[in-house]
Protein backbone atom coordinates (compact mmCIF):
# COMPACT_ATOMS: atom_id res chain seq x y z
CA UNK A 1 47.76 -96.39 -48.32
CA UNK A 2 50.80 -97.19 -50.46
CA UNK A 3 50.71 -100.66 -52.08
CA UNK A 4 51.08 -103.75 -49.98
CA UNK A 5 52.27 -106.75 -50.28
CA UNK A 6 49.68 -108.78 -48.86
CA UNK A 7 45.79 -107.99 -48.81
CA UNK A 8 45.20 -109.62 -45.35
CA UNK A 9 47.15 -111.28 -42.67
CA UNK A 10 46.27 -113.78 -40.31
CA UNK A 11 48.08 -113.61 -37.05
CA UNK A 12 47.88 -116.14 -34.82
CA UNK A 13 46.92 -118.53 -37.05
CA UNK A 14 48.69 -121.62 -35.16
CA UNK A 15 45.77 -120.91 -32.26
CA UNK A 16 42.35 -122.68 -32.61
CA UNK A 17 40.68 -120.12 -33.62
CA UNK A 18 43.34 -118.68 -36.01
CA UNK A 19 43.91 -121.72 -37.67
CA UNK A 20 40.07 -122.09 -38.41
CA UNK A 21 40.26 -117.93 -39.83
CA UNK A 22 43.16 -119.39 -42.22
CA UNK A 23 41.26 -122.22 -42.85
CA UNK A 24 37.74 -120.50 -44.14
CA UNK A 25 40.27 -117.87 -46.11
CA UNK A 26 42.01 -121.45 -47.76
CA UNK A 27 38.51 -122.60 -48.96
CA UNK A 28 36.46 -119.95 -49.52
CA UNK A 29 38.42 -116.93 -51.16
CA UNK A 30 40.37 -118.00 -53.88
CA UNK A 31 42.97 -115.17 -55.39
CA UNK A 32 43.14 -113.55 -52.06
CA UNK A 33 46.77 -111.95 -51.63
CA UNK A 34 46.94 -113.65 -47.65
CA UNK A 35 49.54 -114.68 -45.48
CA UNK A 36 49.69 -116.67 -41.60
CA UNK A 37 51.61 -115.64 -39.03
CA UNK A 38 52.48 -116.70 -35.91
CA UNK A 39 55.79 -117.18 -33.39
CA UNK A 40 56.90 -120.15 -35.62
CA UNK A 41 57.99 -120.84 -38.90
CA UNK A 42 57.79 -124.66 -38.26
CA UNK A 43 53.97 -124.74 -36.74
CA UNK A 44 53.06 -121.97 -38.69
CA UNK A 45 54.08 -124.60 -42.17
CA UNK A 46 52.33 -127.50 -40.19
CA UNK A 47 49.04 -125.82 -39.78
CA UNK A 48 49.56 -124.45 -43.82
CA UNK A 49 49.66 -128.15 -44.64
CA UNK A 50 47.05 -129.67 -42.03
CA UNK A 51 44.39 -127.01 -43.51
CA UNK A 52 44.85 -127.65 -47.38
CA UNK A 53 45.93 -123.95 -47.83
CA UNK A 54 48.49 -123.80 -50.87
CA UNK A 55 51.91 -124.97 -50.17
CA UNK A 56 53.09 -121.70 -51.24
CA UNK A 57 51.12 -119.82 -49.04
CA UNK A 58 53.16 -117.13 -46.93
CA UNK A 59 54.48 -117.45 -43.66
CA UNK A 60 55.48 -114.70 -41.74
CA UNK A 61 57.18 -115.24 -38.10
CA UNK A 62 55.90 -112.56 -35.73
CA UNK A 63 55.59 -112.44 -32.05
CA UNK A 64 53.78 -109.90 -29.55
CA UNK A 65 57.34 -109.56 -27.58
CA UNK A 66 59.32 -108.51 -30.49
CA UNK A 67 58.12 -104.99 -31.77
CA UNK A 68 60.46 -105.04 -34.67
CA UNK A 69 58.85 -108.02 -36.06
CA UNK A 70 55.20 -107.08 -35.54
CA UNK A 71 56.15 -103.57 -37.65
CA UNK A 72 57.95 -105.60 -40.48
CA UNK A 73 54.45 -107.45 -40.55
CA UNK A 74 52.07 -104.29 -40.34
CA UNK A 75 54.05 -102.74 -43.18
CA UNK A 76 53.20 -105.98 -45.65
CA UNK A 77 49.48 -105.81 -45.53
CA UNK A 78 46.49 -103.71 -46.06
CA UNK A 79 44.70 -105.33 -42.69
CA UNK A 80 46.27 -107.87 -40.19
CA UNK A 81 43.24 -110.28 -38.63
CA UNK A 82 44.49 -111.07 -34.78
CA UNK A 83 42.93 -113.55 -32.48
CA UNK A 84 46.02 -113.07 -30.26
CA UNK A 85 44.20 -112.98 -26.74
CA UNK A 86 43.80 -112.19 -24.40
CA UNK A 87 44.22 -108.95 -25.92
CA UNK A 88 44.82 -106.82 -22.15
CA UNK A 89 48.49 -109.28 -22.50
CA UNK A 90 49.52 -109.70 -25.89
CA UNK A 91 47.44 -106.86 -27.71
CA UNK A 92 48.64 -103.65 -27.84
CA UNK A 93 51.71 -103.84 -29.46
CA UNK A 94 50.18 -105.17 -32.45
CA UNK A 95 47.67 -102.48 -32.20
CA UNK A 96 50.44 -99.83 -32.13
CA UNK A 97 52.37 -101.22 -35.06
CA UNK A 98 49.15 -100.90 -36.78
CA UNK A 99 48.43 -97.84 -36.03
CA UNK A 100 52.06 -96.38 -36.90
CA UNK A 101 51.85 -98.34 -40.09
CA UNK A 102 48.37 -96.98 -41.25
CA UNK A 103 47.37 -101.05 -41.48
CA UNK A 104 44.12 -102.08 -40.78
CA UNK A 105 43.53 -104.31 -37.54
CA UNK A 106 40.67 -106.59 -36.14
CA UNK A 107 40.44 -108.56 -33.00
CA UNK A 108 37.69 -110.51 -31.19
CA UNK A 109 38.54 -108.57 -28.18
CA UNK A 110 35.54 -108.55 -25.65
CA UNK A 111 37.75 -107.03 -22.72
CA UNK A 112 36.20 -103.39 -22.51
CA UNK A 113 38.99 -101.93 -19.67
CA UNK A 114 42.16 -102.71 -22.58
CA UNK A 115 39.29 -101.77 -24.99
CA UNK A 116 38.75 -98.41 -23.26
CA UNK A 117 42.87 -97.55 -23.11
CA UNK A 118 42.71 -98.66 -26.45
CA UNK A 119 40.67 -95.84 -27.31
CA UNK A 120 41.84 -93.30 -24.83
CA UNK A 121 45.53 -94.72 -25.71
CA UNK A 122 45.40 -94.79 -29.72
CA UNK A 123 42.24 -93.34 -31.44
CA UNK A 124 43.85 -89.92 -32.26
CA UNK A 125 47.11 -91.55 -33.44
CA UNK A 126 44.78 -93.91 -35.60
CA UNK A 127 43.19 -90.86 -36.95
CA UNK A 128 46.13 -89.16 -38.24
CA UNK A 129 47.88 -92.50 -39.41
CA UNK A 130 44.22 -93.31 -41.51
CA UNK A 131 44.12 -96.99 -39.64
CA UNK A 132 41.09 -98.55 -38.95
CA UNK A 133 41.33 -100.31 -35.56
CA UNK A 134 38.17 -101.91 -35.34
CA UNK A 135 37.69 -103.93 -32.30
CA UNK A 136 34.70 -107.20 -31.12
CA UNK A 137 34.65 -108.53 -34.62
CA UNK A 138 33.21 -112.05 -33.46
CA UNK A 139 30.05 -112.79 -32.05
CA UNK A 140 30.88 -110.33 -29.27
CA UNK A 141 29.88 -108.28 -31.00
CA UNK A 142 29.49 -108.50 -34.37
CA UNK A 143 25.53 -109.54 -34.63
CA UNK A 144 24.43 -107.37 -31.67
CA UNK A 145 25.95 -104.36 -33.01
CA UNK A 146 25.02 -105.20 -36.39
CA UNK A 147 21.28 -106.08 -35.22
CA UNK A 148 20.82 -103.12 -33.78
CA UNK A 149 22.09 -100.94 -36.73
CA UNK A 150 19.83 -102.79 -38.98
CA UNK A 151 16.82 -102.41 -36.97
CA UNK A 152 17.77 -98.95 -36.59
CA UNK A 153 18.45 -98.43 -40.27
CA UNK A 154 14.96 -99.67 -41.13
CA UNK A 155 13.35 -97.36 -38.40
CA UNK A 156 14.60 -94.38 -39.74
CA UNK A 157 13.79 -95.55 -43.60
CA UNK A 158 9.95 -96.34 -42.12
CA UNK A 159 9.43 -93.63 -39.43
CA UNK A 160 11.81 -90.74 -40.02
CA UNK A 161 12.91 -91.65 -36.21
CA UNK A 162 15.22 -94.48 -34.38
CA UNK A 163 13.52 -96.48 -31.92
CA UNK A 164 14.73 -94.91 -28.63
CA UNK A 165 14.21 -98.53 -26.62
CA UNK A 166 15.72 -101.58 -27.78
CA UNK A 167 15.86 -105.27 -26.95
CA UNK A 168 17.99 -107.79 -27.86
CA UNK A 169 17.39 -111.07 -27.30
CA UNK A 170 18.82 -114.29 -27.63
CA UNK A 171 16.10 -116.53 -28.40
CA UNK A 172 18.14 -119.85 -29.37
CA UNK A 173 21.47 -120.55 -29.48
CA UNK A 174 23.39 -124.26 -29.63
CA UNK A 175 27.30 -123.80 -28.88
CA UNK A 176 29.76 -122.77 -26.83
CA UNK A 177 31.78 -119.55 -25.53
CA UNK A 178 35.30 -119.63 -26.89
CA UNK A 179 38.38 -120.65 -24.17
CA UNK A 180 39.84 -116.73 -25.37
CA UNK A 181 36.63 -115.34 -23.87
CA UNK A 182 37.32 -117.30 -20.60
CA UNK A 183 40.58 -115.94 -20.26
CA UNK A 184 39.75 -112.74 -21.10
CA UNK A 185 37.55 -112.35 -18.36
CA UNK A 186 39.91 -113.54 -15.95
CA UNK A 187 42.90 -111.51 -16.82
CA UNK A 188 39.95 -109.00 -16.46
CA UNK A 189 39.40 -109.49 -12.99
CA UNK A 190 42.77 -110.19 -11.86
CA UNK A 191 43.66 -106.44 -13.68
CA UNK A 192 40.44 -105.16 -11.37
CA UNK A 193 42.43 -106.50 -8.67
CA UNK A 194 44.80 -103.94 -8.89
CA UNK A 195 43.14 -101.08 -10.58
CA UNK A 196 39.68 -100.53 -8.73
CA UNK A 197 38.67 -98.13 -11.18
CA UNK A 198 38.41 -101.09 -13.57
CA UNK A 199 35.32 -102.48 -11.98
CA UNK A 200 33.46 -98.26 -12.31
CA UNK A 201 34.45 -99.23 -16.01
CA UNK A 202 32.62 -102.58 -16.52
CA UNK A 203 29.60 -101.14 -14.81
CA UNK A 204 29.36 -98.10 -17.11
CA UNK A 205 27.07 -99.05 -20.23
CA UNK A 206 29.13 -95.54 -21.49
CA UNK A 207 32.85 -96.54 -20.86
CA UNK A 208 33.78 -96.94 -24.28
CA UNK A 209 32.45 -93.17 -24.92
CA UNK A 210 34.38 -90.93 -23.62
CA UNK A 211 32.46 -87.68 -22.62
CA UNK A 212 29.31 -89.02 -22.86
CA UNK A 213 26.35 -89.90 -20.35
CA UNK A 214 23.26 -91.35 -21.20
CA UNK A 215 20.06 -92.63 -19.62
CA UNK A 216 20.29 -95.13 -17.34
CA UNK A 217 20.10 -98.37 -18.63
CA UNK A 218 18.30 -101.60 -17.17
CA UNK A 219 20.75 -103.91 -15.39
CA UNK A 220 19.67 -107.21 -17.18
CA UNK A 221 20.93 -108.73 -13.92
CA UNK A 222 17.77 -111.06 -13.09
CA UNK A 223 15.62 -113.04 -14.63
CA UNK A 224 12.09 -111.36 -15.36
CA UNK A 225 8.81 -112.34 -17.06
CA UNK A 226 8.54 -110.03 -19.91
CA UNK A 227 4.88 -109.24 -21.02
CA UNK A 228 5.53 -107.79 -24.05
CA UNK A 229 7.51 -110.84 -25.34
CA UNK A 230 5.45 -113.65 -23.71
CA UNK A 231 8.69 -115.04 -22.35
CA UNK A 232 10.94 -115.33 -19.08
CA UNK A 233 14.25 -113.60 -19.82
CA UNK A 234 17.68 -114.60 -18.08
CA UNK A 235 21.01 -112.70 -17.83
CA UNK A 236 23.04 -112.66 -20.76
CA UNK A 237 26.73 -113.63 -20.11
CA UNK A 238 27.92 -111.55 -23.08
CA UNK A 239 26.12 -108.51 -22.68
CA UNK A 240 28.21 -106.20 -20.59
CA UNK A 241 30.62 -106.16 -23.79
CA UNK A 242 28.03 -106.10 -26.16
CA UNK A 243 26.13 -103.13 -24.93
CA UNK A 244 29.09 -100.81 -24.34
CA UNK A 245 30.20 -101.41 -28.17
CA UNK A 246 26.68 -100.73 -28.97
CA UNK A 247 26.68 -97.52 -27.32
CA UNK A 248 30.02 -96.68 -28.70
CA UNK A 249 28.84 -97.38 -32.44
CA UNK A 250 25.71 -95.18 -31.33
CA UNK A 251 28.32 -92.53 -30.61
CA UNK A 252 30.88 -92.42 -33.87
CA UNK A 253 26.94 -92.51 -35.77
CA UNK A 254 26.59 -89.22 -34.34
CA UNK A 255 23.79 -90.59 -31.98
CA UNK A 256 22.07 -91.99 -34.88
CA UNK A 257 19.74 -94.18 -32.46
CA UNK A 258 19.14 -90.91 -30.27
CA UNK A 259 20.80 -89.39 -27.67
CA UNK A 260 18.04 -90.90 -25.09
CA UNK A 261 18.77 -94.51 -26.46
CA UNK A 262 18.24 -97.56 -24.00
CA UNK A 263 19.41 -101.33 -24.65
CA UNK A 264 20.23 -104.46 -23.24
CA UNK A 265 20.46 -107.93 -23.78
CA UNK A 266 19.09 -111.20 -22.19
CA UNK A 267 18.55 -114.94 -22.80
CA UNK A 268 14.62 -115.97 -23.74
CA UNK A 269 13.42 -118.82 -21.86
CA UNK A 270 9.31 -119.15 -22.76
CA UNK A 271 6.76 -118.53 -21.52
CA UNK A 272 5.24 -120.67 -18.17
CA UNK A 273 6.78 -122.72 -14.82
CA UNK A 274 8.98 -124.45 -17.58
CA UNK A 275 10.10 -121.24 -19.01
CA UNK A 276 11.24 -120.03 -15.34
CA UNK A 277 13.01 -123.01 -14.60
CA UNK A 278 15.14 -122.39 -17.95
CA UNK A 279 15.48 -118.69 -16.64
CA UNK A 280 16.39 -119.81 -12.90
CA UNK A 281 19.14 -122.43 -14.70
CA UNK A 282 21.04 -119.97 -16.70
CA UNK A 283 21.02 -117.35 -13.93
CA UNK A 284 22.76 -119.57 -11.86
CA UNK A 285 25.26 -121.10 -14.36
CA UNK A 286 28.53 -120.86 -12.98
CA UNK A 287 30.42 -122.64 -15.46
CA UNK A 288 32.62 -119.89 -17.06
CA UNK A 289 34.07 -118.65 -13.94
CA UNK A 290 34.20 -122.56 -12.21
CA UNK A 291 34.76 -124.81 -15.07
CA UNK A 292 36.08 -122.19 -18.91
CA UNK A 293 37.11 -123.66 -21.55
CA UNK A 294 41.06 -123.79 -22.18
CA UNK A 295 42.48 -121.52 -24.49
CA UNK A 296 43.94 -123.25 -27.90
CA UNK A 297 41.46 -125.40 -27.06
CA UNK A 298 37.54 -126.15 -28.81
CA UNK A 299 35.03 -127.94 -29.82
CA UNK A 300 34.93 -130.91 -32.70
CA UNK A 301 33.93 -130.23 -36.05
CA UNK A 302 30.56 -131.56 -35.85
CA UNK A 303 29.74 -129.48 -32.78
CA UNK A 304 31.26 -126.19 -34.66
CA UNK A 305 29.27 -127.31 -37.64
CA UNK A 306 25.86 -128.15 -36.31
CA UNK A 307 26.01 -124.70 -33.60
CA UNK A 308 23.60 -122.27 -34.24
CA UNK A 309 22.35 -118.71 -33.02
CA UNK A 310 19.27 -116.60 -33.48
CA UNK A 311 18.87 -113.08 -31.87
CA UNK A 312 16.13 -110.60 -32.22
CA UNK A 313 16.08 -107.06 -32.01
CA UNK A 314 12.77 -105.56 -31.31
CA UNK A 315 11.51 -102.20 -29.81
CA UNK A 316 8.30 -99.39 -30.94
CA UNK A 317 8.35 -96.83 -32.90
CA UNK A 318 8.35 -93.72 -32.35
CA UNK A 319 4.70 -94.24 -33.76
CA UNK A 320 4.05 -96.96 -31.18
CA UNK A 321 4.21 -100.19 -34.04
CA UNK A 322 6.10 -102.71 -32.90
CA UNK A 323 9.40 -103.38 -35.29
CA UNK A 324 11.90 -106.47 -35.07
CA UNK A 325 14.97 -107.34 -36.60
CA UNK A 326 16.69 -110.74 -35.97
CA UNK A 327 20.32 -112.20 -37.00
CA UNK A 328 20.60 -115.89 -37.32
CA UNK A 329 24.17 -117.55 -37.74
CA UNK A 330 25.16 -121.08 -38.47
CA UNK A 331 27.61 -122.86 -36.89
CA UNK A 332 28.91 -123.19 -33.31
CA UNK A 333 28.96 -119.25 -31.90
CA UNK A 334 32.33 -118.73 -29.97
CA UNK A 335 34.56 -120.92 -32.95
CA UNK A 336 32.78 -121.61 -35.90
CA UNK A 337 30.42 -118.57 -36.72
CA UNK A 338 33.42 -116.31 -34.91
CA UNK A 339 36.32 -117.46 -37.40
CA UNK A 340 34.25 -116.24 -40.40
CA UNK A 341 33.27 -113.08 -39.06
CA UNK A 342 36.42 -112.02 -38.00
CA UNK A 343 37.87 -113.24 -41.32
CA UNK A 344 35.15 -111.20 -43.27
CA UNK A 345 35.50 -108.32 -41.20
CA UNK A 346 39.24 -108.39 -42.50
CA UNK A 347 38.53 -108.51 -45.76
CA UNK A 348 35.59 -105.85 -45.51
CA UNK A 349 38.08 -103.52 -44.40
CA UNK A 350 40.67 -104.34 -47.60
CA UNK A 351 38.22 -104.32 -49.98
CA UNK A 352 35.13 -102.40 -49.52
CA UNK A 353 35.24 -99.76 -47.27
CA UNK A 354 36.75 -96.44 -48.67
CA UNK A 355 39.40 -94.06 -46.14
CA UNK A 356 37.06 -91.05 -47.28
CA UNK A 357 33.92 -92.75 -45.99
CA UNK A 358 35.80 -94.30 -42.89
CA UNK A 359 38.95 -92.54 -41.93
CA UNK A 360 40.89 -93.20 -39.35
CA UNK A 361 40.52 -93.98 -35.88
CA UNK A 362 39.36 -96.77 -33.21
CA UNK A 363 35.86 -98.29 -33.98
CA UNK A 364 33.11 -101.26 -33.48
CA UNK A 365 31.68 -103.09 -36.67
CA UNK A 366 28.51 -100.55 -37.39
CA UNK A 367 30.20 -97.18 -37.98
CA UNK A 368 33.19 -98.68 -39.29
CA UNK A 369 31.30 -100.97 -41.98
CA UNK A 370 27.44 -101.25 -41.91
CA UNK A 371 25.78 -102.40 -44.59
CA UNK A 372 29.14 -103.13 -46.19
CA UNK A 373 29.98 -106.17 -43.73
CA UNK A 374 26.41 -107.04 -43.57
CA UNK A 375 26.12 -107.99 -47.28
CA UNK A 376 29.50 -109.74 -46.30
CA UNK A 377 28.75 -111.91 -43.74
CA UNK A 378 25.32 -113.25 -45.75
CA UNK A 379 26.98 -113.53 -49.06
CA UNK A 380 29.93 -115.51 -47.35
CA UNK A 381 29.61 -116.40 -43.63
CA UNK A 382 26.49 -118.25 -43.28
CA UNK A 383 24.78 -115.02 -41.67
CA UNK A 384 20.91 -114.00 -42.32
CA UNK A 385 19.97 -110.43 -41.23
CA UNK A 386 16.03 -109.41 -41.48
CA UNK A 387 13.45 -107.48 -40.59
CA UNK A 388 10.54 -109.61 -39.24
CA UNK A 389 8.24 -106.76 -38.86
């Protein structure tokens, strides 16, 4: 890449969640080459000044209907952070100025039909350019993709073998999901509307790997009293997203968790009647679809700030010992945890990840940047990852 001017943009930084991205860059990263951009000059210097970032910090005015201006931005910087959603409307433009510009680009997209044209659409293109479009940098999916890479990682350091059946499970979590999200899954059913095929895609745990069919994987549709884990377990809201970028990372790691692999995610309730009710609760939480949260809109910051997550990862060996990972975040999920991943994700990208090792093309977190981001995001983003046993 020739030089740039800027290391990392932010655009859509006037949004909620793009003004908290510029906020954590402001406060944490001093002598970062950044800039915020967004459709105007006026907010854009508003937001600047509301977040303490340097007066002189650049502005750049860039919308998702003007081409010409998202180009002029791609060409200025070594990676452009988006959290333009929903991504299905205002996303591929950027994408493709990106990609023509051989600029870096991540998004918290967790709409897998735009994800899947995205990658049918612009992964060859990306390849030959040498941009790294690397998509579900928030907490869809960035610690379930991650999780499972690093429980991987340590299974084939221990064993000489991946763990062919994995579980990940979300066994607290204080916050909530992110008005984008919302909106993302409605423009996501109003799309299925009129392309039926859409709804073959969100069912397919392999729809984001093109070519490929594995084993059939468990539905995670019900709840269920699992024996091994001594716990009720309820559907996961996220998990449809999260598993197909799992299987996708699987893929571009040459099947590094076995061609055979099987995953999915649900919501650990304990153990007993009270442990069912929990279970029975979330099943039937209809809040997203009845009642999302706005988009632009979130929580305080003392809800961001005292939000929390834990997730474990946990499967057998090919040896029959039991192994677990777990990643633990602070901060509200869907805002507070999201803003710094994304953000570090960015950076990750600029700054640590050579073309030779990761050329081109459209990715998830794990091939793109493994260990890489994960020394990132505990260094910087309030992230722990371990291995529990």
């Amino acid at each position: 890449m020739t030089e740039r001017e800027f290391d990392v943009v932010v655009f859509g930084a006037t949004g909620f969640t793009g003004r908290l991205v510029a906020e954590y860059l402001a406060a944490t990263h001093g002598g970062l080459t950044w800039a915020m951009a967004g459709r105007s000059q006026a907010k854009l210097a508003e937001v600047r000044d509301l977040i303490g970032a340097p007066a002189d910090t650049p502005l750049i005015v860039a919308d998702s209907a003007d081409a010409a201006s998202l180009a002029a931005m791609a060409g200025r910087t070594r990676a452009v952070i988006t959290t333009v959603g929903p991504y299905q409307l205002y996303g591929e433009p950027l994408v493709e100025a990106c990609v023509k510009a051989g600029t870096d680009y991540v998004d918290l997209c967790g709409e897998p039909a735009w994800m899947h044209d995205i990658i049918r659409t612009h992964d060859a293109a990306a390849r030959a350019s040498g941009a790294r479009i690397v998509l579900s940098c928030g907490f869809d999916s960035i610690p379930f993709d991650l999780g499972v890479y690093h429980l991987q990682q340590a299974a084939i350091a221990k064993t000489a073998a991946p763990i062919s059946r994995v579980k990940g499970r979300v066994r607290k979590m204080k916050g909530t999901f992110s008005g984008g999200t919302a909106a993302s899954f409605a423009e996501t059913m109003k799309r299925a509307g009129k392309q039926p095929e859409i709804i073959d895609w969100l069912k397919d745990p392999f729809s984001l790997v093109p070519g490929f069919e594995g084993p059939k994987q468990p539905s995670g549709a019900r709840i269920v009293f699992e024996e091994d884990l001594n716990s009720w377990a309820a559907p996961f809201v996220m998990a449809s997203i999260n598993t197909k970028n799992v299987h996708r990372s699987n893929a571009l790691l040459g099947h590094r968790y076995g061609e055979d692999f099987v995953y999915d995610e649900m919501f650990l309730t304990g153990p007993g009647d009270e442990g069912e009710g929990f279970a029975k609760m979330i099943a039937n939480d209809k809040s997203m679809s009845e009642n999302p949260p706005k988009p632009g809109e979130g929580p305080s910051k003392e809800e961001r700030e005292t939000g929390f997550y834990d997730i474990m990862f946990t499967g057998l060996t090919k040896t029959g010992e039991r192994m677990t990972a777990s990643v633990s975040g602070q901060k509200d999920p869907g805002y507070g945890s999201t803003s710094r991943m994304i953000a570090e994700a960015g950076l990750c990208l600029a700054f640590d990840v050579d073309r030779d090792v990761t050329p081109g093309g459209v990715y998830t977190t794990a091939p793109a940047m493994g260990e890489a981001l994960i020394e990132r995001l505990q260094k910087y983003a309030g992230l722990t990852f371990a291995i529990e046993g």
